[in-house]
Protein backbone atom coordinates (compact mmCIF):
# COMPACT_ATOMS: atom_id res chain seq x y z
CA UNK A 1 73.70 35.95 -29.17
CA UNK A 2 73.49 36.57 -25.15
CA UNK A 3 71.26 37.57 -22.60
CA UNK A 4 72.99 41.17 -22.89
CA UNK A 5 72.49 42.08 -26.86
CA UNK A 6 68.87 40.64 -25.70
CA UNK A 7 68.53 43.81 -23.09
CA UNK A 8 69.97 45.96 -25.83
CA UNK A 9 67.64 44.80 -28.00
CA UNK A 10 64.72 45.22 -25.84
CA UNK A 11 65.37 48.60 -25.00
CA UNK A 12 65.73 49.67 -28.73
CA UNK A 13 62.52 48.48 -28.72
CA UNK A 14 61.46 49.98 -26.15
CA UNK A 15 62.82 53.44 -26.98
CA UNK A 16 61.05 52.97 -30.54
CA UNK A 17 57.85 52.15 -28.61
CA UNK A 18 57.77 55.20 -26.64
CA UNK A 19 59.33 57.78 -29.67
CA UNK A 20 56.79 56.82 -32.15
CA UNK A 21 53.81 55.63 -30.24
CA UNK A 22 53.51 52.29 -31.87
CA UNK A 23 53.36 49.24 -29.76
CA UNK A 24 55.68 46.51 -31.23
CA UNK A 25 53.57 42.83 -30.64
CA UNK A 26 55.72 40.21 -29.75
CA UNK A 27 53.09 37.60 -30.10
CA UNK A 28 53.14 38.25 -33.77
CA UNK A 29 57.03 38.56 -33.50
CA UNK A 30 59.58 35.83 -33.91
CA UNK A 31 63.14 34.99 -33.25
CA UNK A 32 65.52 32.67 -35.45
CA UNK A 33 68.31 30.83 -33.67
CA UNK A 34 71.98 29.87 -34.93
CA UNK A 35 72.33 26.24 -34.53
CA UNK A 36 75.16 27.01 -32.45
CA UNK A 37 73.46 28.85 -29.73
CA UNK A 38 73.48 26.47 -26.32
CA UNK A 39 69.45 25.82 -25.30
CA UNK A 40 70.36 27.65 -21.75
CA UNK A 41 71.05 30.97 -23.39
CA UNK A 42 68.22 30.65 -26.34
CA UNK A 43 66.14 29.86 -22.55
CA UNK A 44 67.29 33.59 -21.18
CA UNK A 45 66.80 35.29 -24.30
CA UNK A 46 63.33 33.83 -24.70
CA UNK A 47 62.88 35.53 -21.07
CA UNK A 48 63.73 38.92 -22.00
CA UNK A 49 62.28 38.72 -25.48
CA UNK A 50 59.49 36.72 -25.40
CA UNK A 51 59.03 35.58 -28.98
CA UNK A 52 57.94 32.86 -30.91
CA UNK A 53 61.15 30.41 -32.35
CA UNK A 54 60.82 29.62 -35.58
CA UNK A 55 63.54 27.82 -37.96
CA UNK A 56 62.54 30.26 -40.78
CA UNK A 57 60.44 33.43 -40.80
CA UNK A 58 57.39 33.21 -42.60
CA UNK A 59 56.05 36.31 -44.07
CA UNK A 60 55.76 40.23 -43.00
CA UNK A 61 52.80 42.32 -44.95
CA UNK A 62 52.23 39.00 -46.77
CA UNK A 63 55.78 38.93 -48.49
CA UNK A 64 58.21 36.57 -47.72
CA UNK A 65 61.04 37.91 -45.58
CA UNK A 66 63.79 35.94 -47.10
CA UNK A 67 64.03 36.16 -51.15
CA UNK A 68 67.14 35.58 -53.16
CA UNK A 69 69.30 32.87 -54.15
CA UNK A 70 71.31 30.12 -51.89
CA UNK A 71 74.48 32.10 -50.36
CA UNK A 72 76.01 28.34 -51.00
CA UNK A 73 75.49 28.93 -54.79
């Protein structure tokens, strides 16, 4: 992750925005960090895509986003 796959990113989004006339809410949004990721560059991605951090993500249309097994298993 970088500041620059951020931009990308944001301008899919924006592109998407403006093709289908939705309005993607990024206070209802959220980003997941490696644990490698230095805190200054999770700091200027958090800038350009202001999200919440979460360690997990919870739930999208009330079903849990991440179902299956352990990829350790």
């Amino acid at each position: 992750a970088n500041a620059q796959e951020a931009l990308v990113l944001k301008n899919l989004i924006l592109d998407y925005q403006e093709a289908s006339g939705q309005l993607v809410n990024m206070d209802k949004s959220e980003i997941i960090y490696s644990r490698h990721v230095h805190q200054n560059i999770r700091d200027n991605i958090g800038q350009i895509l202001p999200m919440k951090r979460v360690e997990q993500f919870s739930k999208y249309l009330g079903m849990p986003t991440q179902v299956g097994r352990s990829k350790k298993q």
